[in-house]
C-alpha atoms as a PDB file:
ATOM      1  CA  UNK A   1      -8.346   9.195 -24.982  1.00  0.00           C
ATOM      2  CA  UNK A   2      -4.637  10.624 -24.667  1.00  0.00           C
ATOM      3  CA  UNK A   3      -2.620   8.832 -21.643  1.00  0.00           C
ATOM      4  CA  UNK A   4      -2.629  11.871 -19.521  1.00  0.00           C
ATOM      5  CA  UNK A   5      -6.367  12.840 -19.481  1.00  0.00           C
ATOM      6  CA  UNK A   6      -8.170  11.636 -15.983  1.00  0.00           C
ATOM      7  CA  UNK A   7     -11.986  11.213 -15.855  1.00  0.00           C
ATOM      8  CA  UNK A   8     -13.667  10.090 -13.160  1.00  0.00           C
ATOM      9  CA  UNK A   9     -15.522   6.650 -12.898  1.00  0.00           C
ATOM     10  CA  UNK A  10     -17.048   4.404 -10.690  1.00  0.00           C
ATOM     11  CA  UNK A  11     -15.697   0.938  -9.610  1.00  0.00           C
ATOM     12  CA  UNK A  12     -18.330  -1.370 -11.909  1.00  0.00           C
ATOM     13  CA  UNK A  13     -17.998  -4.678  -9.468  1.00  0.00           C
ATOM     14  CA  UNK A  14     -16.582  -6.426  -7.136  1.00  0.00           C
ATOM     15  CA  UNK A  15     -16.208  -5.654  -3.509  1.00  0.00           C
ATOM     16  CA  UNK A  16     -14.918  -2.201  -4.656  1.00  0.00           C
ATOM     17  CA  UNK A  17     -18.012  -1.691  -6.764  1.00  0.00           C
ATOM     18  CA  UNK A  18     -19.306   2.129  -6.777  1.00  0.00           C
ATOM     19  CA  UNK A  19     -16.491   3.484  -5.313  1.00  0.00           C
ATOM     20  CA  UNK A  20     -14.887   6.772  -7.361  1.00  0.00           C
ATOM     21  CA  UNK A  21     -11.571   6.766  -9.134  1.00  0.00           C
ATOM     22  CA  UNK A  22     -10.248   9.556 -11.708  1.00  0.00           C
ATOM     23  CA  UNK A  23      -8.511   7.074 -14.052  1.00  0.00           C
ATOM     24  CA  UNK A  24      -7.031   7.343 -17.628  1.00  0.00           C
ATOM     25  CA  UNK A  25     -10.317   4.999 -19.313  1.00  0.00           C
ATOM     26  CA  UNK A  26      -7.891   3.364 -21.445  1.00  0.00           C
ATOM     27  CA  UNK A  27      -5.066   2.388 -19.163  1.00  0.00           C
ATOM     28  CA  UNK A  28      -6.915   2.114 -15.816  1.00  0.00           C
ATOM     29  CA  UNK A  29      -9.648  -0.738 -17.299  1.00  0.00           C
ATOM     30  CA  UNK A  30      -8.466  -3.350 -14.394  1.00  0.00           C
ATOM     31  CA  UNK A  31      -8.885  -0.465 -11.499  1.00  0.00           C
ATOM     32  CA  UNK A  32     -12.240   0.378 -13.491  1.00  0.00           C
ATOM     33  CA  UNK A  33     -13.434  -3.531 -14.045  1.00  0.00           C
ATOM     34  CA  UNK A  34     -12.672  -4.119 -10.036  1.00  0.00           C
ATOM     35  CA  UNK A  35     -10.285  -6.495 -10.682  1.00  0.00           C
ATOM     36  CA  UNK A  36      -6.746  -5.134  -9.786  1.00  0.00           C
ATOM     37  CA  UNK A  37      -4.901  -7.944  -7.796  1.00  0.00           C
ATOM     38  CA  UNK A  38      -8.478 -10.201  -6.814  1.00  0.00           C
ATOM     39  CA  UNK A  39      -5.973 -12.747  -4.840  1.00  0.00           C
ATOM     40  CA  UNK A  40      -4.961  -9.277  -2.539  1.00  0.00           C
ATOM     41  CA  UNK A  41      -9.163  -8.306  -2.214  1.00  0.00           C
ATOM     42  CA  UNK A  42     -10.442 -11.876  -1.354  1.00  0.00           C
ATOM     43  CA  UNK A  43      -7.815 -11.607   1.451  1.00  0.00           C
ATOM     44  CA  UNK A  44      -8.750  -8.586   2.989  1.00  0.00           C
ATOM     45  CA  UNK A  45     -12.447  -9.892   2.856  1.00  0.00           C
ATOM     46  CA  UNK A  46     -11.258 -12.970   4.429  1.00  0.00           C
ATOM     47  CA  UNK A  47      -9.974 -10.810   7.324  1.00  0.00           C
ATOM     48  CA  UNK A  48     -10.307  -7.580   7.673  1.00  0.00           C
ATOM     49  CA  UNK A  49     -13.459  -6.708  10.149  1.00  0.00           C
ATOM     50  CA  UNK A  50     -15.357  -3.589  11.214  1.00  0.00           C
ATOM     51  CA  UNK A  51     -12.966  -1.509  13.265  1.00  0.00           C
ATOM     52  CA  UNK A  52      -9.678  -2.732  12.487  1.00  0.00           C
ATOM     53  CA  UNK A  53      -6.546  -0.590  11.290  1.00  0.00           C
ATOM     54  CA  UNK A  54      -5.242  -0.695   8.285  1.00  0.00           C
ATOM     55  CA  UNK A  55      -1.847   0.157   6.730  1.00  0.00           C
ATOM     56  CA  UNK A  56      -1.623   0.182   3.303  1.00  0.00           C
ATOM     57  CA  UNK A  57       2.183   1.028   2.411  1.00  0.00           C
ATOM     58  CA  UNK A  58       2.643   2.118  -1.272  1.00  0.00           C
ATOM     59  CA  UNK A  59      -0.965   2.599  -1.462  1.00  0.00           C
ATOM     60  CA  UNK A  60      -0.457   4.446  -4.952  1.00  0.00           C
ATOM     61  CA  UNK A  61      -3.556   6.250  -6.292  1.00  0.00           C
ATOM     62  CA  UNK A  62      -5.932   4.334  -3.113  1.00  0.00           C
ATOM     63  CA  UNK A  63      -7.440   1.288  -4.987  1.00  0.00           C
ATOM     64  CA  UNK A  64      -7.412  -0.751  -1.829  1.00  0.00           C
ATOM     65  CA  UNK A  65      -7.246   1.997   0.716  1.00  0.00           C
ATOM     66  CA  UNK A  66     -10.465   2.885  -0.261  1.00  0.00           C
ATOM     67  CA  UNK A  67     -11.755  -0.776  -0.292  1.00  0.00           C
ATOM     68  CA  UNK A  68     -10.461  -1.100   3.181  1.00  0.00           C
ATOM     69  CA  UNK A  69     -12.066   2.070   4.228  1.00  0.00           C
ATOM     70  CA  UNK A  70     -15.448   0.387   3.139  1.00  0.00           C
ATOM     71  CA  UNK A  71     -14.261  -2.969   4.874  1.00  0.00           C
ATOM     72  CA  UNK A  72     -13.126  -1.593   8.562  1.00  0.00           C
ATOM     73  CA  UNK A  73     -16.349   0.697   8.533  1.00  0.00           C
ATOM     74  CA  UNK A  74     -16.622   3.733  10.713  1.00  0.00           C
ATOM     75  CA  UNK A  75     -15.238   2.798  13.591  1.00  0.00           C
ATOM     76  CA  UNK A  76     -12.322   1.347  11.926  1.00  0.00           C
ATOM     77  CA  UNK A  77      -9.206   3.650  10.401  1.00  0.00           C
ATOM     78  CA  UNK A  78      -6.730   3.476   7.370  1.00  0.00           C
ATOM     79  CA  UNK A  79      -3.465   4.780   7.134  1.00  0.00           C
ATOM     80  CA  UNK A  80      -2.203   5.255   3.298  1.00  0.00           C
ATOM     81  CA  UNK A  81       1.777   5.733   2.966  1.00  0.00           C
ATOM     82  CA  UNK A  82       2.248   7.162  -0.679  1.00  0.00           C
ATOM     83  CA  UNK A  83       6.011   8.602  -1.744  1.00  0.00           C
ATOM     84  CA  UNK A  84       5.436  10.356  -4.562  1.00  0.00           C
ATOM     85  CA  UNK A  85       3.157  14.149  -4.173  1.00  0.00           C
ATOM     86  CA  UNK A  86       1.362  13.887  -7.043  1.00  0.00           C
ATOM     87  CA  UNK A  87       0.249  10.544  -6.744  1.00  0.00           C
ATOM     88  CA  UNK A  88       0.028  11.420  -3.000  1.00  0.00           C
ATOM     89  CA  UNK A  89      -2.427  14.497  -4.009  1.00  0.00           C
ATOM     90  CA  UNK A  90      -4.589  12.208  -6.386  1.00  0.00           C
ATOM     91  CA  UNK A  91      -5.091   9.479  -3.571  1.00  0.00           C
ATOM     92  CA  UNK A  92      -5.842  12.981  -1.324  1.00  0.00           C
ATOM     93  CA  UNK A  93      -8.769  13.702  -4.044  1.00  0.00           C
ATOM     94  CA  UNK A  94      -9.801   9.912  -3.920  1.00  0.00           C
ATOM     95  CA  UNK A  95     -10.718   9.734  -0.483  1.00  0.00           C
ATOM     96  CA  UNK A  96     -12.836  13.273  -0.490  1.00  0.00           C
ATOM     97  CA  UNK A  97     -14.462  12.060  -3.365  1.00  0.00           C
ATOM     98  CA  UNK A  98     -15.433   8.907  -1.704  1.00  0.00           C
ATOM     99  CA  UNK A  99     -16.413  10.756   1.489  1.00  0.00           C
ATOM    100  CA  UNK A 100     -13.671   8.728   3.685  1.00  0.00           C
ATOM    101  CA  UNK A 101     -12.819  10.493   6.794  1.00  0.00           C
ATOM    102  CA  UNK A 102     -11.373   7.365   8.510  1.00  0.00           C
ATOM    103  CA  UNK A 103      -8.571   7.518   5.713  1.00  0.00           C
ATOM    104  CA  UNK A 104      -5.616   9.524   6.995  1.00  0.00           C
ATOM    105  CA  UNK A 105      -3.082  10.242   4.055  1.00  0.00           C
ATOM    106  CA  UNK A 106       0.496  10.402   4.949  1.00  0.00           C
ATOM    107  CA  UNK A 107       2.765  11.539   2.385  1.00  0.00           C
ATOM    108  CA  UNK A 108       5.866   9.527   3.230  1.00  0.00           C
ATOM    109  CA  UNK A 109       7.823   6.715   2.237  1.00  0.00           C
ATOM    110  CA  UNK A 110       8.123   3.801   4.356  1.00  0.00           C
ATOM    111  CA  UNK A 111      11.364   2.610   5.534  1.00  0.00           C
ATOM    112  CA  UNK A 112      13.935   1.126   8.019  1.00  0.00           C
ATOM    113  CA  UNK A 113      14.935   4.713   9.939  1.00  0.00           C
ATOM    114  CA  UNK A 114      12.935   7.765   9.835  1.00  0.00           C
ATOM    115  CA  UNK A 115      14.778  10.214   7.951  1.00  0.00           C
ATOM    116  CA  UNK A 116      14.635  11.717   4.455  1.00  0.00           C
ATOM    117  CA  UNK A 117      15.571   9.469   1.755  1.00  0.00           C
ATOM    118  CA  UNK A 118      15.751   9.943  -2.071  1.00  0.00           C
ATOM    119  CA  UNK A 119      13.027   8.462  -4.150  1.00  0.00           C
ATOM    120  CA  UNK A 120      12.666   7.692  -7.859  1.00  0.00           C
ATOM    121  CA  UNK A 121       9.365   8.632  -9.140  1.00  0.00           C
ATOM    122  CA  UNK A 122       8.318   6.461 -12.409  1.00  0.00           C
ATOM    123  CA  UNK A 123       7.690   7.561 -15.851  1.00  0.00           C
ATOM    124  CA  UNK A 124       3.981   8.257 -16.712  1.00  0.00           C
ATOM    125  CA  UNK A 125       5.279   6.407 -20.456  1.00  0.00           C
ATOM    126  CA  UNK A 126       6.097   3.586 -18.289  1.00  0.00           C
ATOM    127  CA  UNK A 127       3.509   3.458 -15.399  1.00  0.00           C
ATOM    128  CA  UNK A 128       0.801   5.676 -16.172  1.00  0.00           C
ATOM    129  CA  UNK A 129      -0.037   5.843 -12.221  1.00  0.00           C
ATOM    130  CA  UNK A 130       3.058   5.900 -11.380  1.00  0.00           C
ATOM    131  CA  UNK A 131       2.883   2.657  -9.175  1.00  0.00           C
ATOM    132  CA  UNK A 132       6.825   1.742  -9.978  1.00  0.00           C
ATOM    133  CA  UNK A 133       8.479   4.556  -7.745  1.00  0.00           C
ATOM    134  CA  UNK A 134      11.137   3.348  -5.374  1.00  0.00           C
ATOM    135  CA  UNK A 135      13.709   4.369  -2.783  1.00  0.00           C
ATOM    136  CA  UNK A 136      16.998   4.942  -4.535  1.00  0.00           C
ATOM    137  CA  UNK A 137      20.535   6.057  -3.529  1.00  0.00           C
ATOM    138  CA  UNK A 138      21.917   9.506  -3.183  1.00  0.00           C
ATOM    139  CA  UNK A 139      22.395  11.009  -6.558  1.00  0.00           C
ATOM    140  CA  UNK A 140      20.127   9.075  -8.912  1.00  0.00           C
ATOM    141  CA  UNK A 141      19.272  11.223 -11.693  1.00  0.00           C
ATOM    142  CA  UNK A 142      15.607  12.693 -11.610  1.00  0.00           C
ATOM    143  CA  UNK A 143      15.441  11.392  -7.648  1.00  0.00           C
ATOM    144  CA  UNK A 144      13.358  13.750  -5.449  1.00  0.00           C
ATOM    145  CA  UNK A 145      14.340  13.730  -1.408  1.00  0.00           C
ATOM    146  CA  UNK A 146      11.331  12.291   0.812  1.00  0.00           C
ATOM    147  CA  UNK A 147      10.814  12.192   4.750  1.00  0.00           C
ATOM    148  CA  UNK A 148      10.894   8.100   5.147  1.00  0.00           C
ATOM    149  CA  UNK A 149       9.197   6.874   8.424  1.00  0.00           C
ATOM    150  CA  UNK A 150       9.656   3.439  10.438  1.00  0.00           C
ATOM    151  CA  UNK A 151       6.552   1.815  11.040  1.00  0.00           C
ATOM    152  CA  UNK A 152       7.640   1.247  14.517  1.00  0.00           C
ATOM    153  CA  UNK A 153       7.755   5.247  14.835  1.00  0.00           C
ATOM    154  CA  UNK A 154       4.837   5.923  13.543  1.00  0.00           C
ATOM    155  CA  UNK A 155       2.711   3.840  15.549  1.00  0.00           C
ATOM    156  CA  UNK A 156       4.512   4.770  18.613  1.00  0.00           C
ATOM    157  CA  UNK A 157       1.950   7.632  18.254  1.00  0.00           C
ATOM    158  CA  UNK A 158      -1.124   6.906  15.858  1.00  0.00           C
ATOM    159  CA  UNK A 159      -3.099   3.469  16.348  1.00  0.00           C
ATOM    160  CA  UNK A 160      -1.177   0.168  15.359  1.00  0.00           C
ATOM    161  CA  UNK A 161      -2.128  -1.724  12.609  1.00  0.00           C
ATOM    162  CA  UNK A 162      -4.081  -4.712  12.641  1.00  0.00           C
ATOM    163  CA  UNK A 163      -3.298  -5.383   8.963  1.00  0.00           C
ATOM    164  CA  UNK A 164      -0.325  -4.485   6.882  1.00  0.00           C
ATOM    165  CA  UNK A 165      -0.473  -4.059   3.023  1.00  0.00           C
ATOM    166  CA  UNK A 166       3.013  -4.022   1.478  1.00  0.00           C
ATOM    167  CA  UNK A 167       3.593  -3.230  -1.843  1.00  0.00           C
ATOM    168  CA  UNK A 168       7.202  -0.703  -1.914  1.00  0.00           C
ATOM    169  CA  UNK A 169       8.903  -2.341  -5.430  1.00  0.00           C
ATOM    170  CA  UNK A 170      11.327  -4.575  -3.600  1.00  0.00           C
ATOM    171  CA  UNK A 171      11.818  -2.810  -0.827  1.00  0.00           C
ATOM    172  CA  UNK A 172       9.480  -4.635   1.942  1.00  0.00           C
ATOM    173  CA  UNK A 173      12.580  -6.295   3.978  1.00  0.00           C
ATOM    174  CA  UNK A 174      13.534  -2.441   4.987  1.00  0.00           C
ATOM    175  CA  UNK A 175      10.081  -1.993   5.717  1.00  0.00           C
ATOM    176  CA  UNK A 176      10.357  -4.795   8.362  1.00  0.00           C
ATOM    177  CA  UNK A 177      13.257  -4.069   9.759  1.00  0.00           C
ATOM    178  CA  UNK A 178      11.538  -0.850  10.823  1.00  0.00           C
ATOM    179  CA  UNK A 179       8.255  -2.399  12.200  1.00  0.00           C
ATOM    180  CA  UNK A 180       9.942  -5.029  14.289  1.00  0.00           C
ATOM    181  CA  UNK A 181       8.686  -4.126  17.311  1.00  0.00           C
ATOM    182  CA  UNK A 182       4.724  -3.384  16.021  1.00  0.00           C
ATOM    183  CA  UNK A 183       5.305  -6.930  14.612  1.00  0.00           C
ATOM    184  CA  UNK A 184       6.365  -8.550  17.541  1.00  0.00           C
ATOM    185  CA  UNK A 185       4.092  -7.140  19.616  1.00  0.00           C
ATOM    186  CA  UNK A 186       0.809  -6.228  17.955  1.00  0.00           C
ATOM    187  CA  UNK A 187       1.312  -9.433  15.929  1.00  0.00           C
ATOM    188  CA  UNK A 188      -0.540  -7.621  12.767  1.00  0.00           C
ATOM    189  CA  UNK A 189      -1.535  -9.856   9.508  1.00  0.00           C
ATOM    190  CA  UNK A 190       0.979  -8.360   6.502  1.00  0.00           C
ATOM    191  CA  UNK A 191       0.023  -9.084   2.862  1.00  0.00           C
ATOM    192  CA  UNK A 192       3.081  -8.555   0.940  1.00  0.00           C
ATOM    193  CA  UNK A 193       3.860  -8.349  -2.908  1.00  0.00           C
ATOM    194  CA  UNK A 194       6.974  -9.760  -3.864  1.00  0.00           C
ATOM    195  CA  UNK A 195       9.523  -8.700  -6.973  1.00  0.00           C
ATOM    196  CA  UNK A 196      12.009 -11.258  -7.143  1.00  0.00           C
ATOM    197  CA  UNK A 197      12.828 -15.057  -5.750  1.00  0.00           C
ATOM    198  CA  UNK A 198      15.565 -13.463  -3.774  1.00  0.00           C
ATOM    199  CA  UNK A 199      12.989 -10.990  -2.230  1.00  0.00           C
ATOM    200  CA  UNK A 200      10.746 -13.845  -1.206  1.00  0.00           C
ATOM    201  CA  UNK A 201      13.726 -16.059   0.008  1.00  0.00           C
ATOM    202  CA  UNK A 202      14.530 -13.078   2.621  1.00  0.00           C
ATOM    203  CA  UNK A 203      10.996 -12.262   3.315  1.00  0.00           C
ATOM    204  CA  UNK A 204      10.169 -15.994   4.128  1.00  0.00           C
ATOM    205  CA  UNK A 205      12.837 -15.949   6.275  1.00  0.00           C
ATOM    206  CA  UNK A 206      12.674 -12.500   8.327  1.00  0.00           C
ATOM    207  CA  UNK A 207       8.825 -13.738   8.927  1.00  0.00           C
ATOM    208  CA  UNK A 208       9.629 -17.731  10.368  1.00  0.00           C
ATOM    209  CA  UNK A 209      12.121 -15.395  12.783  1.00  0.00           C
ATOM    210  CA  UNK A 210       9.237 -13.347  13.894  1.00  0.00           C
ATOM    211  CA  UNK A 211       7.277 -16.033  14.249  1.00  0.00           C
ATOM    212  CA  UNK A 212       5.132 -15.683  11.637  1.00  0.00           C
ATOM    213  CA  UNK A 213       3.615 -18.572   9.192  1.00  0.00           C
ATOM    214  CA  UNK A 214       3.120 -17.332   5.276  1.00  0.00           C
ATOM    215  CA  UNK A 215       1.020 -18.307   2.614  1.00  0.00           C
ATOM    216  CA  UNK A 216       1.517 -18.263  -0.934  1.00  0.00           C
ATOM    217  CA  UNK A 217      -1.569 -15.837  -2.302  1.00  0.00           C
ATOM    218  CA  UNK A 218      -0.148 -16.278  -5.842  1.00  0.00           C
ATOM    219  CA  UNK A 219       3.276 -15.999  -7.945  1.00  0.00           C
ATOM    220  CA  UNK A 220       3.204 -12.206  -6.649  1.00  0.00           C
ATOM    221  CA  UNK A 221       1.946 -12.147  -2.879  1.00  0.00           C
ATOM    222  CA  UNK A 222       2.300 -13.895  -0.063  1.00  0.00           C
ATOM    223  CA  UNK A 223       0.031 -13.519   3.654  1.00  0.00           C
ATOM    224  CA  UNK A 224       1.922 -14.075   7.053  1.00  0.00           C
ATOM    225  CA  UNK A 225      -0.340 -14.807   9.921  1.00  0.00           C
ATOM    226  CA  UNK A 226       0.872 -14.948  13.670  1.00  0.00           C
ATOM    227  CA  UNK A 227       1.184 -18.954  14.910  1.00  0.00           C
END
């Protein structure tokens, strides 16, 4: 099938299993299999429980918003952050199709301040989801403006998170510094992805301030828990 045509599927196993996606059949086979990131789902099994919260920042087309929908149950709630609008409006159609109502969508990029920021949305060539798009400067050819929030904002006035999923393409030390108070005093688990040594040099070192011990997942993730 071309790259741009969508079809929708079901999830064939894992913990995800049955759950809908419209994917691109030949470029979204790992989404499809269930087996996107299975370091990042065995942790959320390991601790996410029936009526927790759930952030997932970056949460792309929903993969694991959906599976933590399932996971936190109906008494539990999900917050997906997603930058881009039309990845934004496909994660929109992933959760009706799915029947989620505890999945609130907001269609914002996650940041230090809340204000607008410029973002760089990927090439479908490149990323056919469109899972690469970051925050950029002022000026960046092809950059669209965004409204950012702070973490720290937002749940000054929607429930605090319980778990954090960060995966913002290098950008998860600005994420922090806009959460530091949710962190300090909701003491939430955070799963983040890492992009570079000097990204998990920083990150290992904001978290030991917080008071936070971390856990190498894999080469890509690591898991800070509260002492």
């Amino acid at each position: 099938m071309p790259r741009d045509v969508l079809a929708w599927v079901q999830i064939q196993r894992g913990p995800a299993q049955g759950l809908w996606l419209r994917l691109n059949p030949r470029t979204g086979g790992n989404y499809f299999e269930g087996g996107s990131e299975p370091e990042v789902q065995a942790a959320m099994r390991r601790h996410l429980r029936p009526g927790m919260t759930f952030y997932d920042i970056g949460a792309n087309i929903g993969f694991f918003s959906l599976l933590a929908a399932r996971m936190v149950g109906p008494e539990g709630h999900v917050v997906a952050f997603e930058a881009d609008p039309e990845v934004a409006q496909r994660l929109r159609e992933h959760v009706e199709r799915n029947h989620f109502s505890t999945i609130s969508v907001e269609q914002k990029a996650v940041w230090s301040k809340s204000h607008a920021v410029f973002f760089a949305r990927t090439d479908p060539e490149t990323s056919p989801d469109r899972g690469l798009g970051h925050v950029v400067g002022e000026g960046e050819a092809g950059a669209i403006r965004v409204q950012a929030i702070a973490l720290d904002d937002f749940a000054g006035t929607s429930r605090a998170a319980d778990f954090l999923k960060c995966d913002v393409e290098g950008a998860e030390v600005e994420v922090l510094a806009g959460a530091r108070r949710l962190l300090q005093e909701m003491r939430p688990i955070v799963l983040c992805e890492i992009h570079s040594e000097e990204n998990r040099r920083v990150l290992l070192d904001e978290f030991a301030k917080l008071g936070y011990h971390c856990e190498p997942l894999d080469q890509t993730h690591i898991l800070a828990l509260k002492k």
